[in-house]
C-alpha atoms as a PDB file:
ATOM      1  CA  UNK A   1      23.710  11.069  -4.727  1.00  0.00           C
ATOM      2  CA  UNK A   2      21.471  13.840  -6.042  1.00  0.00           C
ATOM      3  CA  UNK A   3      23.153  16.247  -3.824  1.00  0.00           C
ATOM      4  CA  UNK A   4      26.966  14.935  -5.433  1.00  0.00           C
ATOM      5  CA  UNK A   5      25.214  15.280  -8.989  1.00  0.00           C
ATOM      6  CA  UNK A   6      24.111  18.350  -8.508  1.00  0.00           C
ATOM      7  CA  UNK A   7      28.135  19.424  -7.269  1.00  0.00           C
ATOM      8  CA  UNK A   8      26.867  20.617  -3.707  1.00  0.00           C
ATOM      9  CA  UNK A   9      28.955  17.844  -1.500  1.00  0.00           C
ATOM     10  CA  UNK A  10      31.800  15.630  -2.501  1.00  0.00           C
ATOM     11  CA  UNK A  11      31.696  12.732  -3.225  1.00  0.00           C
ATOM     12  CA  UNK A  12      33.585  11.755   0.136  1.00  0.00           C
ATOM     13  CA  UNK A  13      30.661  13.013   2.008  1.00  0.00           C
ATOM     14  CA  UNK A  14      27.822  11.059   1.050  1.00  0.00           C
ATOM     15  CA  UNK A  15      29.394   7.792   0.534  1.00  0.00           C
ATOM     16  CA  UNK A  16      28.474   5.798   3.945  1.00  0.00           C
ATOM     17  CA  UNK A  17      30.957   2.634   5.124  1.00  0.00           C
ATOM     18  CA  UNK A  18      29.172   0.009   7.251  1.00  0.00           C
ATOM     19  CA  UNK A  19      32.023  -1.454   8.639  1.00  0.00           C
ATOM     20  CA  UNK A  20      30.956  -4.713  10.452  1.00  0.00           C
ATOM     21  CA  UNK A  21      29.525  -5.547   7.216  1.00  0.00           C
ATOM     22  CA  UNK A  22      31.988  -4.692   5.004  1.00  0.00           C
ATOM     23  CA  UNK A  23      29.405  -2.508   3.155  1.00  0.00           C
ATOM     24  CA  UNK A  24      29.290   0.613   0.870  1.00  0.00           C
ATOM     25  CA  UNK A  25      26.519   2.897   0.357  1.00  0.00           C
ATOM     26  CA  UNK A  26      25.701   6.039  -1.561  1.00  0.00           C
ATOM     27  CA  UNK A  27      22.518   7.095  -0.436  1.00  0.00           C
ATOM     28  CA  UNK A  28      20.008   8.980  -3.250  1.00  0.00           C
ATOM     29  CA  UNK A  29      19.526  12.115  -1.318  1.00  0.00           C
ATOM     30  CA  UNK A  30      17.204  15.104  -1.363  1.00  0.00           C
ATOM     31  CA  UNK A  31      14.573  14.803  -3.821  1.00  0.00           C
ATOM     32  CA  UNK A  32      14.982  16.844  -7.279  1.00  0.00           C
ATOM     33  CA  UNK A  33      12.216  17.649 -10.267  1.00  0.00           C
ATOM     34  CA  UNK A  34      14.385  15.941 -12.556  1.00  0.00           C
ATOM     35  CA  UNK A  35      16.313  12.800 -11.278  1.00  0.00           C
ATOM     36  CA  UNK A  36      16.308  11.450 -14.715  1.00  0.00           C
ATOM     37  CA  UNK A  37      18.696  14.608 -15.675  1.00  0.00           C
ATOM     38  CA  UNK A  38      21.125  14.131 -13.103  1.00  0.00           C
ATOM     39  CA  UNK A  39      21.201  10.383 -13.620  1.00  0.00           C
ATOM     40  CA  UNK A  40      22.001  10.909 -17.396  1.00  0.00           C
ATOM     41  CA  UNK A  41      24.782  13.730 -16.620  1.00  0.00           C
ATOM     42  CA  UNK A  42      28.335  13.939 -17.461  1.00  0.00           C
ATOM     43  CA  UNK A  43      28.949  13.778 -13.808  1.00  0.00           C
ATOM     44  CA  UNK A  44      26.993  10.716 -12.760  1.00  0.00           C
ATOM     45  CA  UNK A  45      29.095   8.496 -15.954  1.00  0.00           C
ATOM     46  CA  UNK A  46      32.496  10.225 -13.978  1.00  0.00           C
ATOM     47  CA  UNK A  47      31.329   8.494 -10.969  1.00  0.00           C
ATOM     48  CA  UNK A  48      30.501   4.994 -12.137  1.00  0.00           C
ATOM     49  CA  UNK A  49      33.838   5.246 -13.757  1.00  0.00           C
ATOM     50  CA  UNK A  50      35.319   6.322 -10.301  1.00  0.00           C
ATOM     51  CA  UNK A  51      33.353   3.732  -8.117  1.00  0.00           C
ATOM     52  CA  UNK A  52      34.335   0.904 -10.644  1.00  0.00           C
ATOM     53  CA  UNK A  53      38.399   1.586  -9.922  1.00  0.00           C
ATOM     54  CA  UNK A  54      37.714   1.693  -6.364  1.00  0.00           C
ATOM     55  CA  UNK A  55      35.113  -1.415  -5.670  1.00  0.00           C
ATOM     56  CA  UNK A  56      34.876  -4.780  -7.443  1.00  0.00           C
ATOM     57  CA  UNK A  57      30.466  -4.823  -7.673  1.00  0.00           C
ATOM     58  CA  UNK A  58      28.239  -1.685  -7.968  1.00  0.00           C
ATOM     59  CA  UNK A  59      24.830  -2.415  -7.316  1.00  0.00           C
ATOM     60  CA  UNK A  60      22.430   0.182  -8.316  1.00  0.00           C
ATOM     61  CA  UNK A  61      19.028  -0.478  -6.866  1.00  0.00           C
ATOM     62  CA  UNK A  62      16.413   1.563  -9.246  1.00  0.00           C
ATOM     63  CA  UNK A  63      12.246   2.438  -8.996  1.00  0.00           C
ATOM     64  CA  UNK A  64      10.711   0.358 -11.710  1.00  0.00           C
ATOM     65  CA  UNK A  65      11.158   0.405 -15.046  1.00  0.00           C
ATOM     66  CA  UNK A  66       8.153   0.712 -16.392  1.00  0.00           C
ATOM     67  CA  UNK A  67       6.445   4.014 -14.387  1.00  0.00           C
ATOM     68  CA  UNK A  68      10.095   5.600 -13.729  1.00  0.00           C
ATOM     69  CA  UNK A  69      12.316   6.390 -16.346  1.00  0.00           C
ATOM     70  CA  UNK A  70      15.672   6.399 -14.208  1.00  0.00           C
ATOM     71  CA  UNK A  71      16.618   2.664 -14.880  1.00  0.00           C
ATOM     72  CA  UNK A  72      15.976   2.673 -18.012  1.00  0.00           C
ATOM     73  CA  UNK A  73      18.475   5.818 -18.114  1.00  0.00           C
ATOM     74  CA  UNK A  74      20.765   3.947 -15.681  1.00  0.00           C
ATOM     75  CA  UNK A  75      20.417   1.008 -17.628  1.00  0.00           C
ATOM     76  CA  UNK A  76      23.125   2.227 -19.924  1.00  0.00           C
ATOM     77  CA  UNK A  77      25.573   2.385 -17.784  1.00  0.00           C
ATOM     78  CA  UNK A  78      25.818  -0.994 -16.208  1.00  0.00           C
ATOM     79  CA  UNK A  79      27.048  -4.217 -16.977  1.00  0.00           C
ATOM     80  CA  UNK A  80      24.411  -6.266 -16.014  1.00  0.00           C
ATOM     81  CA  UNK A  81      20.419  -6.083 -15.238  1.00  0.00           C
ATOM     82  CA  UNK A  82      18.656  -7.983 -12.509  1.00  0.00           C
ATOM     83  CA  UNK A  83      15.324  -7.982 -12.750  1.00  0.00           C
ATOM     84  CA  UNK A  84      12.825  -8.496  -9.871  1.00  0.00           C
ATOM     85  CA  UNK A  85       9.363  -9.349 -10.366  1.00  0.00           C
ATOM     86  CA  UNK A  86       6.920 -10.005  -8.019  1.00  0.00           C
ATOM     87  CA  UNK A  87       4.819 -13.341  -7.835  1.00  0.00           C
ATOM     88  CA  UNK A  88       1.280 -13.318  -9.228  1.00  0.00           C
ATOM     89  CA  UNK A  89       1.632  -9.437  -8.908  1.00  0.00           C
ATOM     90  CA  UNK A  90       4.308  -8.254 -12.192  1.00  0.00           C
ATOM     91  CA  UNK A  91       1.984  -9.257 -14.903  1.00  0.00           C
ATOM     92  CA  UNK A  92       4.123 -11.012 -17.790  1.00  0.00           C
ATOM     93  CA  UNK A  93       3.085  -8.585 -20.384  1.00  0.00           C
ATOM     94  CA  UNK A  94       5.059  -6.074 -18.267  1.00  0.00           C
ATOM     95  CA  UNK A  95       7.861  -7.683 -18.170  1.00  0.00           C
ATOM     96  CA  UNK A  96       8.308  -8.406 -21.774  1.00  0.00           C
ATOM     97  CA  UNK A  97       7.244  -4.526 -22.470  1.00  0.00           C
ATOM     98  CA  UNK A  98      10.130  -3.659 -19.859  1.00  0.00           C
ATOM     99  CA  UNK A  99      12.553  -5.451 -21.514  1.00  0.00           C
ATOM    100  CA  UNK A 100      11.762  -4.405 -25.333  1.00  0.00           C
ATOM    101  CA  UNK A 101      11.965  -1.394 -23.802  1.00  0.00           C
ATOM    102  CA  UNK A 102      15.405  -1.553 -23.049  1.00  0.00           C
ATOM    103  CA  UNK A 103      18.121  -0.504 -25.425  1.00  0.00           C
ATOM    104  CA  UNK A 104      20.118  -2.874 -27.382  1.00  0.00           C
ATOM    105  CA  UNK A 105      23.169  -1.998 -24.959  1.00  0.00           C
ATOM    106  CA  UNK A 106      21.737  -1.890 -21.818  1.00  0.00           C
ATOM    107  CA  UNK A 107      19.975  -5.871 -22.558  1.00  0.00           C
ATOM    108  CA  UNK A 108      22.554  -7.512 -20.816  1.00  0.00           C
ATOM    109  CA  UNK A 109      20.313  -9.365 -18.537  1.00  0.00           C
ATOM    110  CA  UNK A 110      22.447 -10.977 -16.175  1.00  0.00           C
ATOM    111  CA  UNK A 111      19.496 -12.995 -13.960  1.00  0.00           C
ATOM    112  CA  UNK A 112      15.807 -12.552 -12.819  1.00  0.00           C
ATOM    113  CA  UNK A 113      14.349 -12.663  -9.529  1.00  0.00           C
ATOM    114  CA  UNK A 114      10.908 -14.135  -8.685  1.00  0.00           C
ATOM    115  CA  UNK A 115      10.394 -12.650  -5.151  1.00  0.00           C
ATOM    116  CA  UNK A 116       7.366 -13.131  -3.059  1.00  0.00           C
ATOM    117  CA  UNK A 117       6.574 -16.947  -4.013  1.00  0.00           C
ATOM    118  CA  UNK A 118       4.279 -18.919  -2.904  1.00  0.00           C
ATOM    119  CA  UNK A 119       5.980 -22.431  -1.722  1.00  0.00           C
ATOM    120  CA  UNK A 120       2.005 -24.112  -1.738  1.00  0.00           C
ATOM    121  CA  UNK A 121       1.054 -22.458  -5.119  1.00  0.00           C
ATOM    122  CA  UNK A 122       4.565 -23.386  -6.536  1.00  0.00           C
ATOM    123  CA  UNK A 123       4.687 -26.700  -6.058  1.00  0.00           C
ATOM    124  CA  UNK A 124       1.083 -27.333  -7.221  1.00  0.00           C
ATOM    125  CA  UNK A 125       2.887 -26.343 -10.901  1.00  0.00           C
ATOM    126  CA  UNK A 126       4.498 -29.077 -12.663  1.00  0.00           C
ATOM    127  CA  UNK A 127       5.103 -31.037 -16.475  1.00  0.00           C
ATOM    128  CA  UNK A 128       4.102 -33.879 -17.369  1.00  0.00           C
ATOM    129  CA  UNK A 129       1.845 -35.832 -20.329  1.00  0.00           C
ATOM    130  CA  UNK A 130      -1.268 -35.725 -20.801  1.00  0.00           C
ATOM    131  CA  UNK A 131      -4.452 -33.097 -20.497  1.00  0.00           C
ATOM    132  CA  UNK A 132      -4.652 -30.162 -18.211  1.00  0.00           C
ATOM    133  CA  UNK A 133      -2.186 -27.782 -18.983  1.00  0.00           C
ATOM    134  CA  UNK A 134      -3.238 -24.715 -20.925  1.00  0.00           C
ATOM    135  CA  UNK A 135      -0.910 -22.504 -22.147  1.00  0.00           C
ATOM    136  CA  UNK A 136      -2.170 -21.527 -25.041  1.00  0.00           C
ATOM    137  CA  UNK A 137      -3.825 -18.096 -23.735  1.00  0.00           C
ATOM    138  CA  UNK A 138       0.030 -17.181 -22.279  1.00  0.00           C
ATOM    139  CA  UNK A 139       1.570 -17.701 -25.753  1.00  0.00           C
ATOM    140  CA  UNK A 140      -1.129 -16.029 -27.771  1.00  0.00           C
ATOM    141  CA  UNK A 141      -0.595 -13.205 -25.148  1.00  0.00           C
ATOM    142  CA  UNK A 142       3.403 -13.367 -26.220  1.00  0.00           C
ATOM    143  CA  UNK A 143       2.508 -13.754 -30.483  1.00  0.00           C
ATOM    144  CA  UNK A 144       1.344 -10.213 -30.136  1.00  0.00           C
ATOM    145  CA  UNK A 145       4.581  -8.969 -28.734  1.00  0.00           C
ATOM    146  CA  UNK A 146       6.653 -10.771 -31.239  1.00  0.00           C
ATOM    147  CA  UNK A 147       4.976 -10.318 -34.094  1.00  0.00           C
ATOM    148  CA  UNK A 148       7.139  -8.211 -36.567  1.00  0.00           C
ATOM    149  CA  UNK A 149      10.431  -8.092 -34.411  1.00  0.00           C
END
């Protein structure tokens, strides 16, 4: 893709067909000082216009959000975010930072992802009456982030 963006090789050249599995790809290429430039050009919005006549789902897999400023760039131009966050890793304050950090446009959150789950952990979570569930540290953590929005 950088090597498209940066009008060396057409865009016939580094778009790879996998045929057995039906599959698309556009690998990201050589790397460049300033990915975030060529993701914001003229020339990368021509493309997703071009790819979106010629396939029914893009799917744009990005570095994260919050160190790398390319999704957040590429967030613009897409119809829908999926966010991925990793179990007991992605700490929640992150995530809500990630997504205030998001324009108004580019919120459309279409789903998240909780990857890396532990099943034994998990199911030792639950509801119910009575005592022993303390959330009040999470949602004090949260007041912060809301407060004055």
């Amino acid at each position: 893709m950088a090597d498209y963006l940066r009008g060396r090789v057409e865009e016939s050249d580094v778009i790879y067909h996998k045929k057995d599995l039906n599959l698309f790809a556009l690998p990201c290429g050589t790397a460049v000082k300033n990915p975030a430039d060529l993701l914001a050009s003229q020339r990368m919005r021509e493309l997703i216009v071009h790819l979106r006549q010629q396939f029914d789902y893009i799917v744009l897999d990005t570095p994260p959000i919050l160190p790398v400023v390319d999704a957040a760039v590429l967030a613009k131009c897409v119809d829908k975010i999926l966010f991925v966050i990793q179990w007991q890793k992605t700490p929640r304050r992150c995530v809500i930072e990630a997504i205030n950090g998001l324009s108004a446009e580019a919120r459309s959150i279409a789903s998240v992802i909780l990857n890396n789950v532990n099943q034994k952990r998990l199911q030792s979570y639950g509801y119910g009456y009575g005592f022993g569930y303390n959330y009040g540290s999470y949602y004090r953590s949260l007041g912060k982030y809301y407060e004055g929005t």
